[in-house]
Every structure is written in C-alpha cells, then in structure tokens.
PDB file of N, CA and C in Angstrom:
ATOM      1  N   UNK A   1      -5.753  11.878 -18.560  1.00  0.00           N
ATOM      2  CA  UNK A   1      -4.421  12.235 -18.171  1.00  0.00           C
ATOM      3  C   UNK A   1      -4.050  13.550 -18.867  1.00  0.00           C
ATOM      4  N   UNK A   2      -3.657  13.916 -17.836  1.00  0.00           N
ATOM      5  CA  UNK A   2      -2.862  15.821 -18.560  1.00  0.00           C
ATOM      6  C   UNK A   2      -1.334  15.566 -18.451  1.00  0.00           C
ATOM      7  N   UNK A   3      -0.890  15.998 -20.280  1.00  0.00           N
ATOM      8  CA  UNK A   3       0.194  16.562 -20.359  1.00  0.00           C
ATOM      9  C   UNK A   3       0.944  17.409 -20.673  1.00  0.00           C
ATOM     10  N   UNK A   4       2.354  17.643 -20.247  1.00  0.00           N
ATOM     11  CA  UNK A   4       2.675  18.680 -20.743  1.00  0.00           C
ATOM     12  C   UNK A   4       4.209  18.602 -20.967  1.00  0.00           C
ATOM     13  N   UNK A   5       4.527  19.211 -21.555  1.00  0.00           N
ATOM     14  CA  UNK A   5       6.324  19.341 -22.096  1.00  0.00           C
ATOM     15  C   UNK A   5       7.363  20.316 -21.267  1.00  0.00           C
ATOM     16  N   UNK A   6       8.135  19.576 -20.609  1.00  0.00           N
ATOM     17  CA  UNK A   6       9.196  20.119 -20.202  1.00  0.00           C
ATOM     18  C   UNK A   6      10.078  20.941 -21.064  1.00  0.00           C
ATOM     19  N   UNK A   7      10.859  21.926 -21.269  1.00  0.00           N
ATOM     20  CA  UNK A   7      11.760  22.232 -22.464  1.00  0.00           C
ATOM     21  C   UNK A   7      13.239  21.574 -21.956  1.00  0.00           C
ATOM     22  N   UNK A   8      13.744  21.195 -22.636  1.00  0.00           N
ATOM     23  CA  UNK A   8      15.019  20.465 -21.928  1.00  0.00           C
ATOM     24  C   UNK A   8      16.396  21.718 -22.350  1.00  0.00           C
ATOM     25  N   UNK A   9      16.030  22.910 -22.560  1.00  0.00           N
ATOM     26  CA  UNK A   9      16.902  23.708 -22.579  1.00  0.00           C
ATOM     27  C   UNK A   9      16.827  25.073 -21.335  1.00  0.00           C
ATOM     28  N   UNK A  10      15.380  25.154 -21.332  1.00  0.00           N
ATOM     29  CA  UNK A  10      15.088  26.390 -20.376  1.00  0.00           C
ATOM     30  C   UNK A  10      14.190  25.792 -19.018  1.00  0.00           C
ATOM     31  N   UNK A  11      13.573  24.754 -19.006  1.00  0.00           N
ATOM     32  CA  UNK A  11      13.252  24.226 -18.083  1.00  0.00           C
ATOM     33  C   UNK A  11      11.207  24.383 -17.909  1.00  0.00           C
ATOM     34  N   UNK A  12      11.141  25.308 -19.370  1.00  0.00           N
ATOM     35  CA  UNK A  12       9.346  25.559 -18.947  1.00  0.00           C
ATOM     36  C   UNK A  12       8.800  24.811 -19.295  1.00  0.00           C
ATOM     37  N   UNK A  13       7.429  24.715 -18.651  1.00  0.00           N
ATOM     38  CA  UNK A  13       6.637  23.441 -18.372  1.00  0.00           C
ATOM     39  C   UNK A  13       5.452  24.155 -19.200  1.00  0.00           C
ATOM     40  N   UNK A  14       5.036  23.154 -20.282  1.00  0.00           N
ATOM     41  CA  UNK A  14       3.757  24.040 -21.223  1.00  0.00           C
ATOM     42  C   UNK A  14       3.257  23.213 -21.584  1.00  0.00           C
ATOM     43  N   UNK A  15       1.845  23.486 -21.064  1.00  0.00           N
ATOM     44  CA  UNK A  15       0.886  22.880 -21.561  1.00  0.00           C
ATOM     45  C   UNK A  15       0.474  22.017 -22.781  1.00  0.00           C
ATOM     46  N   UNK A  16       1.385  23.125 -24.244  1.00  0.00           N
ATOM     47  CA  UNK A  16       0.868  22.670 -25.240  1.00  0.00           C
ATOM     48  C   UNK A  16       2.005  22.220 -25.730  1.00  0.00           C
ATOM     49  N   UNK A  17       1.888  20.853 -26.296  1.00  0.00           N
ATOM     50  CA  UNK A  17       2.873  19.847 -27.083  1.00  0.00           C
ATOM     51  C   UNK A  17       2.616  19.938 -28.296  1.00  0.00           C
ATOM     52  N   UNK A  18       3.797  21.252 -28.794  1.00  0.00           N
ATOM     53  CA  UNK A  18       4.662  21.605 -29.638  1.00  0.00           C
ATOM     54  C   UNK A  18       5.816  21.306 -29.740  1.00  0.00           C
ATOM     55  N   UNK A  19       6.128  21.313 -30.991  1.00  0.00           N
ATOM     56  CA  UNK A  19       7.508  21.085 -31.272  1.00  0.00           C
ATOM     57  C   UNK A  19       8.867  21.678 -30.553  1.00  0.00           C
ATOM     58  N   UNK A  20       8.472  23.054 -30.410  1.00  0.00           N
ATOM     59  CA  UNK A  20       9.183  24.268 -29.901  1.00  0.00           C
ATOM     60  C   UNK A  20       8.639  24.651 -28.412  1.00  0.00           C
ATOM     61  N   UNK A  21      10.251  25.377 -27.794  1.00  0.00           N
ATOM     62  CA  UNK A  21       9.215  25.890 -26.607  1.00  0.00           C
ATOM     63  C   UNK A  21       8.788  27.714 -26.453  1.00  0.00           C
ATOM     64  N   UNK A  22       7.459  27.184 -25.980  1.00  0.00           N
ATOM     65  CA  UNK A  22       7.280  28.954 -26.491  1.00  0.00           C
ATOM     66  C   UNK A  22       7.890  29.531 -25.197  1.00  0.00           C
ATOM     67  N   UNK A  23       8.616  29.753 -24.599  1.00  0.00           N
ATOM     68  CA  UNK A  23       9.555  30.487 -24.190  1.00  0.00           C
ATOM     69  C   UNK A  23      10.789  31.124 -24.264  1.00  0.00           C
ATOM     70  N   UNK A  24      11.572  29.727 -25.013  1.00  0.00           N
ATOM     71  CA  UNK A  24      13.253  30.266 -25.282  1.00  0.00           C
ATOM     72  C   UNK A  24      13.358  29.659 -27.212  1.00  0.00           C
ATOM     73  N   UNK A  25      12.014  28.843 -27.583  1.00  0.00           N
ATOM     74  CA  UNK A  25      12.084  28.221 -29.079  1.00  0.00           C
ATOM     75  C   UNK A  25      13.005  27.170 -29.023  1.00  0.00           C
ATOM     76  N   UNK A  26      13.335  26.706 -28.152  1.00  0.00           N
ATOM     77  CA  UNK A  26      13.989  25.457 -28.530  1.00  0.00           C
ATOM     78  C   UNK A  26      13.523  24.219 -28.871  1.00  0.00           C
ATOM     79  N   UNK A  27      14.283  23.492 -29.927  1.00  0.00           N
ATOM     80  CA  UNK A  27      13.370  22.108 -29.680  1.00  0.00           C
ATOM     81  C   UNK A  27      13.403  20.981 -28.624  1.00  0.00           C
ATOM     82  N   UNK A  28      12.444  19.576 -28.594  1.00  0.00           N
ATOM     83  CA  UNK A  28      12.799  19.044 -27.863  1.00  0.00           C
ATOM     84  C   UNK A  28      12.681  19.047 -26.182  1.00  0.00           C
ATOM     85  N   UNK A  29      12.426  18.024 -25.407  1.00  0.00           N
ATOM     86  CA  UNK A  29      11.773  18.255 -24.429  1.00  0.00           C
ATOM     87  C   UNK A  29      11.255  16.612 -24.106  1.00  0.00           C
ATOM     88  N   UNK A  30      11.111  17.053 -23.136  1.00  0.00           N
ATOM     89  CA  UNK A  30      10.557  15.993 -22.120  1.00  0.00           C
ATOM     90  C   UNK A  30       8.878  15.857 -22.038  1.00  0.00           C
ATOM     91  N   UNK A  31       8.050  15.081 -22.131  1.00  0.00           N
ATOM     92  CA  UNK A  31       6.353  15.032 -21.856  1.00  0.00           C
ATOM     93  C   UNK A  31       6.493  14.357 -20.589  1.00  0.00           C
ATOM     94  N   UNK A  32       5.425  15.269 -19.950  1.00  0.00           N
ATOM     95  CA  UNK A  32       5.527  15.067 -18.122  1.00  0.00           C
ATOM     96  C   UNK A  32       4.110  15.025 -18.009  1.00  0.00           C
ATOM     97  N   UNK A  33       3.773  14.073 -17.089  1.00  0.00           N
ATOM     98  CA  UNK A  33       1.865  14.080 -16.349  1.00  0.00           C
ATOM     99  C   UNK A  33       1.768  15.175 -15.462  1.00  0.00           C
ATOM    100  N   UNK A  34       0.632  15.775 -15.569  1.00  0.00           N
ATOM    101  CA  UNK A  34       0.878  16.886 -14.323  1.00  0.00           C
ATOM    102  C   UNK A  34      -0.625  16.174 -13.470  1.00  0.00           C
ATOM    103  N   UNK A  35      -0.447  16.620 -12.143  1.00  0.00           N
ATOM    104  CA  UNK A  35      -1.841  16.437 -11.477  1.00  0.00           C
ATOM    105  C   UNK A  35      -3.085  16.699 -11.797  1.00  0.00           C
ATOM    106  N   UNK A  36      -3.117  17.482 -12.968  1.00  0.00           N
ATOM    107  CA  UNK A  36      -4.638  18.165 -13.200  1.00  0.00           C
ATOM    108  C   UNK A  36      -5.140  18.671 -11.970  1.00  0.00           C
ATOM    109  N   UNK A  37      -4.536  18.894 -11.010  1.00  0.00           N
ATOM    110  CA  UNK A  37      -5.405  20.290  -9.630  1.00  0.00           C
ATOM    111  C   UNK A  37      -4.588  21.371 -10.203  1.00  0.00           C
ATOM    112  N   UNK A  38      -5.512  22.342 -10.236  1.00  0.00           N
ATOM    113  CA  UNK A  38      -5.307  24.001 -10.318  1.00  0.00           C
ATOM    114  C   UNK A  38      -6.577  24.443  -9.310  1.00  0.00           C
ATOM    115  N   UNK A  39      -6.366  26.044  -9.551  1.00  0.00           N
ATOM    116  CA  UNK A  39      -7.165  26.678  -8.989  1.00  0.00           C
ATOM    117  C   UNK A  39      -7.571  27.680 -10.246  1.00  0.00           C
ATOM    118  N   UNK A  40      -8.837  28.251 -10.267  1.00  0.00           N
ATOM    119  CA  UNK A  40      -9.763  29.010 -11.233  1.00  0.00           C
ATOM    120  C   UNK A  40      -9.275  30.720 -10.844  1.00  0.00           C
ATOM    121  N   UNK A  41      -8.894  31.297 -11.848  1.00  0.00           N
ATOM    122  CA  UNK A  41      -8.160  32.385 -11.906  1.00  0.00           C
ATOM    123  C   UNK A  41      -9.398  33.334 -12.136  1.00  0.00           C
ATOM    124  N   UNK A  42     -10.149  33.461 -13.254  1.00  0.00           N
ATOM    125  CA  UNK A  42     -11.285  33.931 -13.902  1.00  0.00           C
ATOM    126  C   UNK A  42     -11.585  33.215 -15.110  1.00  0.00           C
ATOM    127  N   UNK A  43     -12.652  33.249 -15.169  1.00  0.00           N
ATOM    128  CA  UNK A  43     -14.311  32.700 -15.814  1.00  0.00           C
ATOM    129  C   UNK A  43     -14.893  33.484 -16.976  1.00  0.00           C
ATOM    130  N   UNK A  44     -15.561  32.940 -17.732  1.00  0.00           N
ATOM    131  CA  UNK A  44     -17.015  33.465 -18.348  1.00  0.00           C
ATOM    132  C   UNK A  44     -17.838  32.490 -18.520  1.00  0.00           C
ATOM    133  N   UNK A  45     -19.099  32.907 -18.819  1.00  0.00           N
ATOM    134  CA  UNK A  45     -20.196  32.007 -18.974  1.00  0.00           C
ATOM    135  C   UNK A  45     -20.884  32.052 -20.292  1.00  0.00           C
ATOM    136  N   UNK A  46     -20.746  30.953 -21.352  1.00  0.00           N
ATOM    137  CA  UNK A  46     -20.692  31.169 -22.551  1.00  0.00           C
ATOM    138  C   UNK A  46     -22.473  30.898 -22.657  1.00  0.00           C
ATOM    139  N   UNK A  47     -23.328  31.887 -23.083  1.00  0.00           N
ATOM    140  CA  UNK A  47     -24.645  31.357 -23.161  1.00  0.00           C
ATOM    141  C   UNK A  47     -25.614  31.733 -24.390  1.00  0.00           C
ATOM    142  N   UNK A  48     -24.952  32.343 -25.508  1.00  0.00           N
ATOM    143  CA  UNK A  48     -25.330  31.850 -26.867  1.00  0.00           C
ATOM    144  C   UNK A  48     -23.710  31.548 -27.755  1.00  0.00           C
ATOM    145  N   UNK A  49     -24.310  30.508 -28.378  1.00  0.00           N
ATOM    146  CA  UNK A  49     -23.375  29.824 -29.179  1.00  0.00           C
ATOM    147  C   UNK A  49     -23.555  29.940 -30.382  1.00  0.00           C
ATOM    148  N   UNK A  50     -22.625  29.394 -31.051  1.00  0.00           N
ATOM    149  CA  UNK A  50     -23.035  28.680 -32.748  1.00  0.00           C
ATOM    150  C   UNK A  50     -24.110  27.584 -32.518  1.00  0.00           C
ATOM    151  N   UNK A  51     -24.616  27.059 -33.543  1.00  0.00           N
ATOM    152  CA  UNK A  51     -25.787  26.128 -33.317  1.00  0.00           C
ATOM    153  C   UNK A  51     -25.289  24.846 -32.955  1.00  0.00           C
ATOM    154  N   UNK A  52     -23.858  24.543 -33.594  1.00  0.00           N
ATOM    155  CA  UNK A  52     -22.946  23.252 -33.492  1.00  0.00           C
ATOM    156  C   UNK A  52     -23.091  23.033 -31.848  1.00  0.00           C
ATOM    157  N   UNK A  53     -23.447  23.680 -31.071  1.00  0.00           N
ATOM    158  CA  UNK A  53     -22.550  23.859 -29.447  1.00  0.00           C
ATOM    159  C   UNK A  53     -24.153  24.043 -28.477  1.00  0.00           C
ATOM    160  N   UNK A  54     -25.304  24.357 -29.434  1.00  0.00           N
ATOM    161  CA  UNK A  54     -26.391  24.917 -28.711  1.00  0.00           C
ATOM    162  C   UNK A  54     -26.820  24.130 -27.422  1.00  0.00           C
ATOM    163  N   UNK A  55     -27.013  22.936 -27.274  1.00  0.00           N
ATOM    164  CA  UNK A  55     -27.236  21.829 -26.480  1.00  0.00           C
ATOM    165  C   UNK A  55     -26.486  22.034 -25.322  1.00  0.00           C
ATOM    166  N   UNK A  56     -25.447  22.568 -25.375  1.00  0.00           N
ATOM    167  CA  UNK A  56     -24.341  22.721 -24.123  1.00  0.00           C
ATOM    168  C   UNK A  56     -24.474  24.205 -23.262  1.00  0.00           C
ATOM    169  N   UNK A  57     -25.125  25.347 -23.811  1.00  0.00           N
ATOM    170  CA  UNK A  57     -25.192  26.027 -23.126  1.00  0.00           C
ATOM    171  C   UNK A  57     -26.076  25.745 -21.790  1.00  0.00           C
ATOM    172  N   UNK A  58     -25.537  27.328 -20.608  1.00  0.00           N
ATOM    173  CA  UNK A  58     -24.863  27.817 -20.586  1.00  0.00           C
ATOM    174  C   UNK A  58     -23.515  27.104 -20.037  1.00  0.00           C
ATOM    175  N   UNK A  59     -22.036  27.115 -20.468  1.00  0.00           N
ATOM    176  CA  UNK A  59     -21.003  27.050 -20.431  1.00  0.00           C
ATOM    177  C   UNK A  59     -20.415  27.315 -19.763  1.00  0.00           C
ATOM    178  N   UNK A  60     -18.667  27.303 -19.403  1.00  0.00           N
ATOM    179  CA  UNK A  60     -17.830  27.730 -18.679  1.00  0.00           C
ATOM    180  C   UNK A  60     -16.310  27.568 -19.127  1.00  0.00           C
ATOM    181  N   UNK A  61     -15.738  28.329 -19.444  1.00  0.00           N
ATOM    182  CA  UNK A  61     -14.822  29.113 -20.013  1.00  0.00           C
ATOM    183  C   UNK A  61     -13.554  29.531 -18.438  1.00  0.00           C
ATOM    184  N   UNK A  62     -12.532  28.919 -17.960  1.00  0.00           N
ATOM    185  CA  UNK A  62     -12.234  29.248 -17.092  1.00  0.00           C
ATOM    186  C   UNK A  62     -10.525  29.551 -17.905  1.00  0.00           C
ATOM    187  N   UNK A  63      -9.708  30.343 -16.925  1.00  0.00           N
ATOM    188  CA  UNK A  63      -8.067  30.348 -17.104  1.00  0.00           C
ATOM    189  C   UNK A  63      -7.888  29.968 -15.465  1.00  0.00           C
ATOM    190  N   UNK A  64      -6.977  28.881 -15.835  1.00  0.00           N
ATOM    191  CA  UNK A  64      -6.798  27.908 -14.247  1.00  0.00           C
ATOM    192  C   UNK A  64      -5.078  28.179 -13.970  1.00  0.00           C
ATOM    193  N   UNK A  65      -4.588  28.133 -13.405  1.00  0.00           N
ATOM    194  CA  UNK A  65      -3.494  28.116 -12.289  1.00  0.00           C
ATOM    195  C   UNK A  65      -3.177  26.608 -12.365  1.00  0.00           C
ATOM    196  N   UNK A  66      -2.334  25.922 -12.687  1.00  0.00           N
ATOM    197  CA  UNK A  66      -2.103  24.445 -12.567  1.00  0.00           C
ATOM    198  C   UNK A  66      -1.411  24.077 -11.145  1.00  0.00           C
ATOM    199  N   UNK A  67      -1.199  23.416 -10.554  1.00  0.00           N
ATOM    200  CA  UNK A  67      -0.090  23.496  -9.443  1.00  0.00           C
ATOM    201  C   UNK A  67       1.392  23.531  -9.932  1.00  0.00           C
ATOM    202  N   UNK A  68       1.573  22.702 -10.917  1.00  0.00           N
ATOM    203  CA  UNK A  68       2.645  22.706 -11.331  1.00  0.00           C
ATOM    204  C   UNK A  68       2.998  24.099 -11.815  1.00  0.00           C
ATOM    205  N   UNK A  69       2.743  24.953 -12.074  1.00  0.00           N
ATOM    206  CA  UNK A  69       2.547  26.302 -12.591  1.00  0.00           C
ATOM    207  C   UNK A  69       2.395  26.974 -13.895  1.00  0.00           C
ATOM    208  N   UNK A  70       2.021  26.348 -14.818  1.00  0.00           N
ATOM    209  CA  UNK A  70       1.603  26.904 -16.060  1.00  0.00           C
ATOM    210  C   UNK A  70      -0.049  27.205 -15.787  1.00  0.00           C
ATOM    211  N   UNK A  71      -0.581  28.337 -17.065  1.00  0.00           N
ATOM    212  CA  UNK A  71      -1.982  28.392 -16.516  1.00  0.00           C
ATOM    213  C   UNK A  71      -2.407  28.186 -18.117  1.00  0.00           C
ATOM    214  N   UNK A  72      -3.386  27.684 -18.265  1.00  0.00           N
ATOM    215  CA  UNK A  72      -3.928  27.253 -19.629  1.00  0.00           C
ATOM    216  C   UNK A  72      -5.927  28.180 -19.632  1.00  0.00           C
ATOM    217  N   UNK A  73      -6.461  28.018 -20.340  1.00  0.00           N
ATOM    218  CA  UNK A  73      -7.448  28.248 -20.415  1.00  0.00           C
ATOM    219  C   UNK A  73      -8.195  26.836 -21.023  1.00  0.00           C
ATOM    220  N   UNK A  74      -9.414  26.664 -20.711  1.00  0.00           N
ATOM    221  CA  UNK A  74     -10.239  25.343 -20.608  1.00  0.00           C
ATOM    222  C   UNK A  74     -11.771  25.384 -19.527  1.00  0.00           C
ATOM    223  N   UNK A  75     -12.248  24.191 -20.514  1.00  0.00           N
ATOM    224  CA  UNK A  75     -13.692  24.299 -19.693  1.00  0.00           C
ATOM    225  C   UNK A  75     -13.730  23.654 -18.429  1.00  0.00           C
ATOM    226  N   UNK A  76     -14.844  24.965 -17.946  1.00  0.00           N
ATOM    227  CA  UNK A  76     -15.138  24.218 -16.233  1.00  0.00           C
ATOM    228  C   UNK A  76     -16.253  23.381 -16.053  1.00  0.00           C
ATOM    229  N   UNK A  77     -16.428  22.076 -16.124  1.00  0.00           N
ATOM    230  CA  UNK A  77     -17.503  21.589 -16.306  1.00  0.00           C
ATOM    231  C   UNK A  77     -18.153  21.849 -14.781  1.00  0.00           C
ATOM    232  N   UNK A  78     -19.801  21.961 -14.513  1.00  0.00           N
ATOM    233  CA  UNK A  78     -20.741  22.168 -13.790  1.00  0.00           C
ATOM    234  C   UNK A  78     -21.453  23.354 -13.521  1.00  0.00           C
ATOM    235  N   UNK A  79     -21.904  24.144 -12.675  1.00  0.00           N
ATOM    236  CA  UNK A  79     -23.268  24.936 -12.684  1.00  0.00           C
ATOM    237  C   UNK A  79     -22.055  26.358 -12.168  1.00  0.00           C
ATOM    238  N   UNK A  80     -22.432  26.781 -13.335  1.00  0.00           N
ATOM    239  CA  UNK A  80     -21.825  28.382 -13.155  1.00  0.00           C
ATOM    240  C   UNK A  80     -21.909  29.242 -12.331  1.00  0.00           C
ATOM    241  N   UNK A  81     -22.779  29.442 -11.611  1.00  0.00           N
ATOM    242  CA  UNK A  81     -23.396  30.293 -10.403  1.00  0.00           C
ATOM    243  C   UNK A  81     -22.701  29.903  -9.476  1.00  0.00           C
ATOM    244  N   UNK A  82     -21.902  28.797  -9.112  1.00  0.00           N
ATOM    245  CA  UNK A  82     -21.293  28.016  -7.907  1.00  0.00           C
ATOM    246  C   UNK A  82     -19.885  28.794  -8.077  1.00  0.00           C
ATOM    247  N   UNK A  83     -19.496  28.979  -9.140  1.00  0.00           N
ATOM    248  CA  UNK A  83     -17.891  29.228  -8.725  1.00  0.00           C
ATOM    249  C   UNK A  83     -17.353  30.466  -8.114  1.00  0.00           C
ATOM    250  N   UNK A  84     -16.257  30.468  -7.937  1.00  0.00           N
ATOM    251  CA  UNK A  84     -15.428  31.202  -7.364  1.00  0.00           C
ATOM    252  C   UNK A  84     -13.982  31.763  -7.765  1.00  0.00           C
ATOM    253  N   UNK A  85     -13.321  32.500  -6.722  1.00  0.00           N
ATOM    254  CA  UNK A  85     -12.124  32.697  -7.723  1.00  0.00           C
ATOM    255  C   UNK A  85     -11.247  31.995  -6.469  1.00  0.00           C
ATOM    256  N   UNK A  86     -10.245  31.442  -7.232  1.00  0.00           N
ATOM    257  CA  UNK A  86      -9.706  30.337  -6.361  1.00  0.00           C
ATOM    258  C   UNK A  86      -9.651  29.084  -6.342  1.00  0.00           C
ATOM    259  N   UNK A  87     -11.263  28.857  -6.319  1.00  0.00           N
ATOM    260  CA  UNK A  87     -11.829  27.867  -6.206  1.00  0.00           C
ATOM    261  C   UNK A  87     -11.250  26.769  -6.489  1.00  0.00           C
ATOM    262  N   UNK A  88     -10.834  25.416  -6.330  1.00  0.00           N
ATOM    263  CA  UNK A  88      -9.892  24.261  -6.375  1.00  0.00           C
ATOM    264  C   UNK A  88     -10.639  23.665  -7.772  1.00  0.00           C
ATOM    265  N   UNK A  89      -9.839  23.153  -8.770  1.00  0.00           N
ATOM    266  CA  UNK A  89     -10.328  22.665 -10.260  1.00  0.00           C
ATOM    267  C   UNK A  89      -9.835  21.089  -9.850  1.00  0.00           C
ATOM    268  N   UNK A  90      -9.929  20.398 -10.802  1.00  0.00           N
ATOM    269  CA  UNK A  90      -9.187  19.088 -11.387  1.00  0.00           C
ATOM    270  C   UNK A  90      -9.821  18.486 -12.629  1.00  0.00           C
ATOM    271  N   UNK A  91      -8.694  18.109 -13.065  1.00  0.00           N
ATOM    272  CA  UNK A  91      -8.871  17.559 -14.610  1.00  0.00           C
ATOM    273  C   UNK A  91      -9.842  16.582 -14.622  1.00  0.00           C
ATOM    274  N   UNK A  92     -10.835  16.060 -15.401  1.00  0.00           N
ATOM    275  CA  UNK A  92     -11.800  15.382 -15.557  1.00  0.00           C
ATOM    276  C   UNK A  92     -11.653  14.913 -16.800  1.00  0.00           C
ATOM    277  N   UNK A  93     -11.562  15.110 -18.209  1.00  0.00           N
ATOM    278  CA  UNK A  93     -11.489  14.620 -19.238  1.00  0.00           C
ATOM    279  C   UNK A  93     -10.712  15.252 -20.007  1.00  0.00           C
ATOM    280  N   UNK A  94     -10.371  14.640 -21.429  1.00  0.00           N
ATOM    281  CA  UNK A  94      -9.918  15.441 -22.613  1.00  0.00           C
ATOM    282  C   UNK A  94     -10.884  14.738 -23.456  1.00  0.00           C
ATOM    283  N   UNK A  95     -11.371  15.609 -24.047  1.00  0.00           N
ATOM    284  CA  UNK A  95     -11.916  15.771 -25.319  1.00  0.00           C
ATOM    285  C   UNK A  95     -11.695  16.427 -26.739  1.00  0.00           C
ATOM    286  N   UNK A  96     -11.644  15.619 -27.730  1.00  0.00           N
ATOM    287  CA  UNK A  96     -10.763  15.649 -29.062  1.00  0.00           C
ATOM    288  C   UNK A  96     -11.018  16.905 -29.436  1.00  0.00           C
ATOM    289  N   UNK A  97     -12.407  17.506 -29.198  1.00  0.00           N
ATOM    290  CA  UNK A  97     -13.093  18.693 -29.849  1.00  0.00           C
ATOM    291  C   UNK A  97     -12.992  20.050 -29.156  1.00  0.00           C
ATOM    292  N   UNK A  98     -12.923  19.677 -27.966  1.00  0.00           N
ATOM    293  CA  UNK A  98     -13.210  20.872 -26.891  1.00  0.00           C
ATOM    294  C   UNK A  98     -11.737  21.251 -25.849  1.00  0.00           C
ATOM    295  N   UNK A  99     -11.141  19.964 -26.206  1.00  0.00           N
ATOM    296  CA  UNK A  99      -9.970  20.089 -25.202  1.00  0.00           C
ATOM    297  C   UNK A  99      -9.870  19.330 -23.949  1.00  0.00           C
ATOM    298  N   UNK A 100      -8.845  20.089 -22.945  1.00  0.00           N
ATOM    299  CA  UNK A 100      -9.089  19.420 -21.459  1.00  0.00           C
ATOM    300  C   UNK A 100     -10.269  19.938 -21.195  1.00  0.00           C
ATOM    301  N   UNK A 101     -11.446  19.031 -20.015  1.00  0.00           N
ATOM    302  CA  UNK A 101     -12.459  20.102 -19.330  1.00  0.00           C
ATOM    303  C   UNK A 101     -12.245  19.623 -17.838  1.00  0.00           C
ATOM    304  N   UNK A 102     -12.076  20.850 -17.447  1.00  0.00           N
ATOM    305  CA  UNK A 102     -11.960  19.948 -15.914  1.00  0.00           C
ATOM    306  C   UNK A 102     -13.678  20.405 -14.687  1.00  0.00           C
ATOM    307  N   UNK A 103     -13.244  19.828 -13.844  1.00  0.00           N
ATOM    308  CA  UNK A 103     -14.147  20.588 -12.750  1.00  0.00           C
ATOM    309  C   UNK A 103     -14.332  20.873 -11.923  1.00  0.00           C
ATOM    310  N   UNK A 104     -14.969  21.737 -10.538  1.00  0.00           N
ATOM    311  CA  UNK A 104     -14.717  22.450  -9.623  1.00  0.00           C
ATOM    312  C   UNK A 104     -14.887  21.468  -8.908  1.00  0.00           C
ATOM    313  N   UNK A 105     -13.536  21.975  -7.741  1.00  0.00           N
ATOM    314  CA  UNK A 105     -13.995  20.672  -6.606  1.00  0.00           C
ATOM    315  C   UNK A 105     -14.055  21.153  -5.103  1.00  0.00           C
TER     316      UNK A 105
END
C-alpha cells in the first residue's frame, strides 16, 4: 500500500510522511492511499554499485508521475531495455531498505 499526506492547510498531496508540509510548512494533515498507477517520466540504469547492492544489478532508477499528481522517484522493477517514457507503472512493494519499487505495466 502507498501513502501519502494530504496537508490540511494547503491541500498538497506528498509522498513523504513528514511532519511538515513541504510546500506551505504546515503541520498536520491527513494520510491518504493513493493507487500506486503513475506513468515513468525518466529513468537510469544503475549498473555498478557498492558491493552491498552487487547482486541486483543492472537496476532501475525511475521519477514517476503518480495519478494522483505528486511525482516521487523510486525503483522500476524489471528488464531495462523494455521501458519507455510514459510507459504505465504500478506500485508493487515497499521495501524497508530501498523504498517503494514499483513496475512497468
């Protein structure tokens, strides 16, 4: 499940659940589910790492478009050569270490 914080003073919807909103700094706010569909804005393909991460290359590094409209940056899980710009995402997991990762659909 993806969430994210409403600000209950300015109305922006952000990804990251902070205290404050990084738009107007206010506190306080609402936590809202969003769909996890976006679309893939631009990419990289991460293919040397630290050694901690070696097993996982090569990678994917995307900044997504949410529908709801915030855009976050997060991994694209599957085969790099396939994507696109546009291309339709959805949330697939969170992971404690790495974050949301979603994937192309």
């Amino acid at each position: 499940m993806l969430r994210a914080r409403r600000c209950a003073e300015c109305g922006t919807l952000a990804v990251e659940l902070r205290a404050t909103c990084p738009a107007c700094g206010a506190a306080g706010g609402d936590e809202v589910t969003l769909s996890g569909r976006g679309r893939l804005v631009s990419w990289t393909v991460i293919r040397v790492l630290p050694a901690r991460y070696m097993t996982e290359t090569p990678y994917v590094v995307g900044l997504l478009q949410l529908e709801e409209g915030p855009r976050l940056t997060a991994r694209v899980a599957g085969e790099p050569d396939g994507l696109a710009a546009g291309q339709a995402v959805a949330f697939d997991t969170l992971d404690d270490a790495r974050g949301p990762i979603f994937r192309a659909v």
